[in-house]
Protein backbone atom coordinates (compact mmCIF):
# COMPACT_ATOMS: atom_id res chain seq x y z
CA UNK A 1 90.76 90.40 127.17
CA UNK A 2 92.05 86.96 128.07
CA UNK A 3 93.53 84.99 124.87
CA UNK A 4 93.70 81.31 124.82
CA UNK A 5 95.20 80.44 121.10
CA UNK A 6 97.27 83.93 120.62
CA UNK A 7 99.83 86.06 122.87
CA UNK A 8 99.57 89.89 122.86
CA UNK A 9 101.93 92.29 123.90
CA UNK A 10 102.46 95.90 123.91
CA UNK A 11 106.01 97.44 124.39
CA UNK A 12 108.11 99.99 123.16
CA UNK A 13 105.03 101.59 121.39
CA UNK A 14 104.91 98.28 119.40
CA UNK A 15 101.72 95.39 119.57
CA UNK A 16 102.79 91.98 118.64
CA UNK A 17 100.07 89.73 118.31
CA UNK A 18 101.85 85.98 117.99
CA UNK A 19 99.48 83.13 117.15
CA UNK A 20 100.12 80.41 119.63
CA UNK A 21 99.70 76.99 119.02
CA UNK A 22 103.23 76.27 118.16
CA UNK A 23 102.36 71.92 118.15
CA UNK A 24 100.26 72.86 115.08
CA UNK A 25 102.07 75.01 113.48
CA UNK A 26 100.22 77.55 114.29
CA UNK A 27 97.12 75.85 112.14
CA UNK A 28 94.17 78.62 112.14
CA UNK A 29 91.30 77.64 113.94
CA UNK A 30 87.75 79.60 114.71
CA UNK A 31 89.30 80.94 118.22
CA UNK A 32 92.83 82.23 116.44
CA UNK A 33 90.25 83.78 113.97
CA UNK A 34 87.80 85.39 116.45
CA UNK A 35 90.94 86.46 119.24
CA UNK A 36 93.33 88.17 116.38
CA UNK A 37 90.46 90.08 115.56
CA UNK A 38 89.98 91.47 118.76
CA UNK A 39 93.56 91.95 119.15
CA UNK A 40 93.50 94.33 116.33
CA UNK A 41 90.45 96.26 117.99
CA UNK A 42 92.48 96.62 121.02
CA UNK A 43 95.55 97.78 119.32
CA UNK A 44 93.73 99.92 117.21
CA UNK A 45 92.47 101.51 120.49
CA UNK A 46 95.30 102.15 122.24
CA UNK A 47 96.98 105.30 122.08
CA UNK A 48 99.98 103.70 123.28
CA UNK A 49 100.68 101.31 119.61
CA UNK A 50 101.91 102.98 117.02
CA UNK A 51 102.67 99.98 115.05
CA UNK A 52 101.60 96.19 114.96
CA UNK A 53 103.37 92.65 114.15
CA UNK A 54 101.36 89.81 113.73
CA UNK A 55 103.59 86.81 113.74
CA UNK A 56 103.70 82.71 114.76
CA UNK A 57 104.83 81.21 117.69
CA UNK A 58 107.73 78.46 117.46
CA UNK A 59 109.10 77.52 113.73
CA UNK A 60 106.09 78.12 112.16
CA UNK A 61 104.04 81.44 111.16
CA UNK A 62 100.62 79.47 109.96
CA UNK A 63 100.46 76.57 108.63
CA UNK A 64 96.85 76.92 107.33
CA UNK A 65 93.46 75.82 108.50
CA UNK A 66 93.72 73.17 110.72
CA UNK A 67 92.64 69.85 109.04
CA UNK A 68 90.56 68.59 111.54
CA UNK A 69 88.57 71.81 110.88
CA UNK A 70 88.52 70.57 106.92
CA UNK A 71 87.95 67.30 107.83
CA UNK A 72 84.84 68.19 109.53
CA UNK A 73 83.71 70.34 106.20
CA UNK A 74 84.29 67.49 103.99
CA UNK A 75 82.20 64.93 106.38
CA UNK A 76 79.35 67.68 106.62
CA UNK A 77 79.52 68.24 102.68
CA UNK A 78 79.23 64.59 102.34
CA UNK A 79 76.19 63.93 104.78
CA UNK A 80 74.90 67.00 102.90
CA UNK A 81 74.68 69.15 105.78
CA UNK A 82 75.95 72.76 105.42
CA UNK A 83 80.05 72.78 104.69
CA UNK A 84 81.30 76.05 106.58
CA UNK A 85 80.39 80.00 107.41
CA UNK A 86 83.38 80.65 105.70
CA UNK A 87 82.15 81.09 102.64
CA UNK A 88 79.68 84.00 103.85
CA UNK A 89 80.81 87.48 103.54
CA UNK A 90 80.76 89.57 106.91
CA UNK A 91 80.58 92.67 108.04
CA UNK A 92 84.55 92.43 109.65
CA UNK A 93 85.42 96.14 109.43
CA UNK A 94 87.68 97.23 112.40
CA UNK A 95 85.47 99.41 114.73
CA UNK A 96 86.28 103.13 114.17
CA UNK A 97 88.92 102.51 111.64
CA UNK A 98 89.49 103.63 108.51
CA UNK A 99 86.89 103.64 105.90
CA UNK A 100 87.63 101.87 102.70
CA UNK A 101 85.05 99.80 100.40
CA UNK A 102 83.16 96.99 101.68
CA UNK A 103 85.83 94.98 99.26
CA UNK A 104 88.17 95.50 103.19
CA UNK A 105 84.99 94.72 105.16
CA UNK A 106 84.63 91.00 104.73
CA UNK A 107 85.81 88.42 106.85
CA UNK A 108 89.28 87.95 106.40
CA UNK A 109 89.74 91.28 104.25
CA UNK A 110 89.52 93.51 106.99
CA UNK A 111 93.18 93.96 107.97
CA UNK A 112 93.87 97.13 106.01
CA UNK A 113 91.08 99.43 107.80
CA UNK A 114 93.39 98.48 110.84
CA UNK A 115 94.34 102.58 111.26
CA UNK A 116 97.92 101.14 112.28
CA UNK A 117 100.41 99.60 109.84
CA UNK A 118 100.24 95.95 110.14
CA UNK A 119 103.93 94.03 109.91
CA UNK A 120 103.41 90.09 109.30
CA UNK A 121 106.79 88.79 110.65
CA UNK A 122 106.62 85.77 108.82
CA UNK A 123 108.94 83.30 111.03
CA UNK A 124 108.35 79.76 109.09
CA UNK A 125 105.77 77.98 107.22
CA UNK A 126 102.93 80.18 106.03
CA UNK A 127 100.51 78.17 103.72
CA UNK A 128 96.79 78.18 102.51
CA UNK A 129 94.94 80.30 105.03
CA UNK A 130 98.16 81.52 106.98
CA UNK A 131 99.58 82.91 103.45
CA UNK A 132 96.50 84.86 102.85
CA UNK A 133 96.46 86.61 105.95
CA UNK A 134 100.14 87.79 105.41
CA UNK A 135 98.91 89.04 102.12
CA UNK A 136 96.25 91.06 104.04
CA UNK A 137 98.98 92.69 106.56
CA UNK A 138 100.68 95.87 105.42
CA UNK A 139 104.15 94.79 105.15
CA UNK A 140 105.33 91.06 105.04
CA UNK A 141 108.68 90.19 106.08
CA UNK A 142 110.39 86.68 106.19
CA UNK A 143 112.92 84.79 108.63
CA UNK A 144 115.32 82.75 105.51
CA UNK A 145 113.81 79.75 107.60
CA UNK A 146 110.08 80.75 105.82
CA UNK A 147 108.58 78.55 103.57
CA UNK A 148 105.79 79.47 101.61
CA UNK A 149 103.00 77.48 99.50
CA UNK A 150 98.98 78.50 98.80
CA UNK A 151 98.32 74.43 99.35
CA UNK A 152 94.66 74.63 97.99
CA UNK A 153 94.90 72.75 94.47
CA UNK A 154 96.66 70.18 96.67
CA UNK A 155 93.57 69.74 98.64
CA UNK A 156 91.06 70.18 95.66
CA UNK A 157 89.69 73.55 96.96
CA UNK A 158 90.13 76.39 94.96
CA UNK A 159 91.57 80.38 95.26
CA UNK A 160 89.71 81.50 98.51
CA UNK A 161 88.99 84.72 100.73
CA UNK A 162 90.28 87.16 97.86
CA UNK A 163 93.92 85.81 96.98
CA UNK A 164 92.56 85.43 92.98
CA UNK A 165 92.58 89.31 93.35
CA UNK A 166 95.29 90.23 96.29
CA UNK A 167 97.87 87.84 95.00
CA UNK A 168 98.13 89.11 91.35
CA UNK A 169 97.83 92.14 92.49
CA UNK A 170 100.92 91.94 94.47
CA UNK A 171 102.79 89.73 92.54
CA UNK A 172 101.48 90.08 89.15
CA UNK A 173 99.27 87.05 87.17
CA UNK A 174 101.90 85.08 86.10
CA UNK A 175 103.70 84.58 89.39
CA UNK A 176 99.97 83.92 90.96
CA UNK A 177 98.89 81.36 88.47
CA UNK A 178 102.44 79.67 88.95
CA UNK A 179 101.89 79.55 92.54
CA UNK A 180 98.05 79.15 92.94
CA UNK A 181 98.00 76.11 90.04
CA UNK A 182 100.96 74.33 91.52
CA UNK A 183 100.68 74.87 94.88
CA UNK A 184 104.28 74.31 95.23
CA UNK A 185 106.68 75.40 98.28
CA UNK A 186 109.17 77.91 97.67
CA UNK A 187 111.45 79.72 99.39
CA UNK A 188 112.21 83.30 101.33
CA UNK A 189 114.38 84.25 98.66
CA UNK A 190 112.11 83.54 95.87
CA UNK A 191 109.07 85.41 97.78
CA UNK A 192 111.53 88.08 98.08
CA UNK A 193 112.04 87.87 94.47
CA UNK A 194 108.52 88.14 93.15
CA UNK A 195 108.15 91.04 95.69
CA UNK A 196 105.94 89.09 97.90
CA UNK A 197 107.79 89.77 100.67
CA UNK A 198 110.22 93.38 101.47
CA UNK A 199 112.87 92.12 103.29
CA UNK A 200 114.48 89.13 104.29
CA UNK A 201 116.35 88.64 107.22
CA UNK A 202 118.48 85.96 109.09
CA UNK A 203 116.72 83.69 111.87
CA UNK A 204 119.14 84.61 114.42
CA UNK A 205 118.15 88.14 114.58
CA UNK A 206 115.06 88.00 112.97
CA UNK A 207 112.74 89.53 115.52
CA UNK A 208 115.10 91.88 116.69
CA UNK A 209 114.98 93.17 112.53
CA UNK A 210 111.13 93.13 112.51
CA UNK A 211 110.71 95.26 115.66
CA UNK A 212 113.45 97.37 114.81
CA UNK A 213 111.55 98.39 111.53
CA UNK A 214 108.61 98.55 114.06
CA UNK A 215 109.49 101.12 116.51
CA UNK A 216 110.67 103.04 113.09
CA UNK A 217 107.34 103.56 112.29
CA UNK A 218 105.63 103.75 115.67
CA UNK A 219 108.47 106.54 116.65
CA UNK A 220 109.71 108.43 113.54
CA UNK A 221 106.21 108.26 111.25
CA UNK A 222 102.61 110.77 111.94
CA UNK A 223 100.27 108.56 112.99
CA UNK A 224 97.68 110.78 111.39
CA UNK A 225 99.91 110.60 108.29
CA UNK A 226 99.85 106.76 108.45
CA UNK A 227 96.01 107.07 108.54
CA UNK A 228 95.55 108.74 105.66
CA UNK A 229 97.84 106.85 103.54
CA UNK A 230 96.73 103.75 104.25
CA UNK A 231 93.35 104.23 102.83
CA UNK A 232 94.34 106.38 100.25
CA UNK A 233 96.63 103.44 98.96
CA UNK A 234 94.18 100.66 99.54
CA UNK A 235 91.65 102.61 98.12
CA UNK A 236 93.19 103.78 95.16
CA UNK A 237 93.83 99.84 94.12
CA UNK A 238 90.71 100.06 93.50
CA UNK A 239 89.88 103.28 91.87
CA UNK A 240 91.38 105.11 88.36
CA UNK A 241 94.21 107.29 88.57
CA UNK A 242 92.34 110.66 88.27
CA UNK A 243 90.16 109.56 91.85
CA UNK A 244 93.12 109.26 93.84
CA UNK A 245 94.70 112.71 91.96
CA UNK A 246 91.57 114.15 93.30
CA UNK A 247 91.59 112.39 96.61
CA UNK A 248 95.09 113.55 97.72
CA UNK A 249 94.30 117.05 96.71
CA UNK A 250 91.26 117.25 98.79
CA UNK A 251 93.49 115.75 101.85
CA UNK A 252 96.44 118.01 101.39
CA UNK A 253 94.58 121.23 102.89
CA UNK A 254 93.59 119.05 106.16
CA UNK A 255 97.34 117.96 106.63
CA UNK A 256 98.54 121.33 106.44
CA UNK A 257 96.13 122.31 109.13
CA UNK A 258 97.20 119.12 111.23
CA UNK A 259 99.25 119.46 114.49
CA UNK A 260 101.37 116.37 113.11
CA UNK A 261 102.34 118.56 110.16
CA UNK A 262 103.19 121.75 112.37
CA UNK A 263 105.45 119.22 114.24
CA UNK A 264 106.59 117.68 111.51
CA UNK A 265 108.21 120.55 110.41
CA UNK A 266 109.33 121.83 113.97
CA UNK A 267 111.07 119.02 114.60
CA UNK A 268 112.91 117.99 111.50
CA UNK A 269 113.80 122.51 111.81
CA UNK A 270 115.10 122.37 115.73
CA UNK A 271 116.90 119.18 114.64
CA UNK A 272 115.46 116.51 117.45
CA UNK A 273 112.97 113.58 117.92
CA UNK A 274 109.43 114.07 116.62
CA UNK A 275 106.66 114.10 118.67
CA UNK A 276 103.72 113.72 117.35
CA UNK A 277 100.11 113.40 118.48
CA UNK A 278 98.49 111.57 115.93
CA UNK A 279 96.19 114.69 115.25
């Protein structure tokens, strides 16, 4: 597929989706929206990605929706024409991947049935819209050039597209309230702090980090095991205790019939790189 507002690029077993419009910021527009998408459905597809990084091109990661996008919301909500479809829930589930609740089928919840971990290499500025997506991805690290803020009380909108429940939930209420209320900027190091972010790394070598981590995963990890995980995690944030007990018992007996598991154990025995098929 031909992409006119991201770059996509598979190497080294690694897919690194990089919005691209660096003048902006990288401000989110209904093309970035519809193109990352199907970037994810092509990664998910190819047997050749073990791993994915969604990042920004330039100094910034996202910026947020771009205000000529709100402006035209706020002129339609005054005329008292319809505002935006973004308030509609879709169907946004990756085709073929995982299955989780429709909670990770709406439309910008659908990152974790991505069957492939999800890395946001979060290279500047990520606010509003471009914050929540990180939050979405399964692993966020930060350049110490990122700056963070959720910007919405700042334009008098409100907690959108799940970050009342993903934020907290990541961060704890306190720290969400702080930063959802104030909308104030803060810093790598303070993400880092909160846990909103795993790592943080320098600038310089900042990509060269992220992919590192990467081809980690894509190289060294079961894909099948990666699978499995994955929704039993995401799943089980939204279940009791006792359901994901039970879950993981029911999955063990597959595993240990898996051909990732026979290699798994063949290869950490014979002392050499795995290789594993995924099945």
């Amino acid at each position: 597929m031909a992409y006119s507002e991201i770059l996509y690029d598979v190497s080294d077993k690694i897919a690194t989706i990089t919005m691209n419009r660096p003048d902006k910021l990288n401000a989110w527009t209904g093309v970035m929206e519809k193109e990352v998408r199907a970037a994810l459905i092509e990664a998910s597809g190819d047997d050749n990605v073990g791993a994915i990084i969604l990042t920004g091109q330039g100094r910034g990661f996202c910026s947020g929706a771009d205000m000529n996008n709100l402006n035209n919301i706020q002129q339609g909500a005054s005329s008292g024409g319809p505002t935006s479809d973004s308030v509609r829930a879709v169907d946004n589930a990756i085709p073929g991947g995982l299955a989780l609740s429709n909670d990770y089928s709406l439309r910008y919840t659908y990152f974790p049935t991505v069957p492939k971990p999800i890395i946001a290499a979060i290279n500047g500025p990520a606010a509003g819209l471009g914050l929540i997506m990180s939050l979405y991805c399964d692993v966020r690290f930060a350049s110490d050039a990122a700056v963070f803020s959720t910007a919405f009380s700042r334009r008098g909108l409100i907690a959108e597209h799940g970050i009342s429940w993903m934020l907290p939930t990541l961060i704890g209420p306190a720290n969400a309230l702080d930063l959802t209320l104030s909308a104030r900027k803060f810093t790598a190091a303070e993400a880092k702090e909160m846990g909103l972010v795993q790592k943080v790394f320098p600038m310089e070598s900042f990509m060269d980090d992220v992919r590192a981590y990467a081809i980690e995963l894509a190289t060294l990890a079961s894909p099948r095991s990666i699978r499995v995980m994955k929704r039993q995690i995401y799943q089980a944030m939204l279940n009791s205790l006792e359901h994901s007990v039970l879950l993981a018992n029911s999955e063990m007996p597959a595993s240990f019939e898996s051909e990732d598991f026979k290699e798994g154990v063949a290869h950490f025995v014979e002392r050499r790189a795995p290789n594993f098929s995924g099945r």
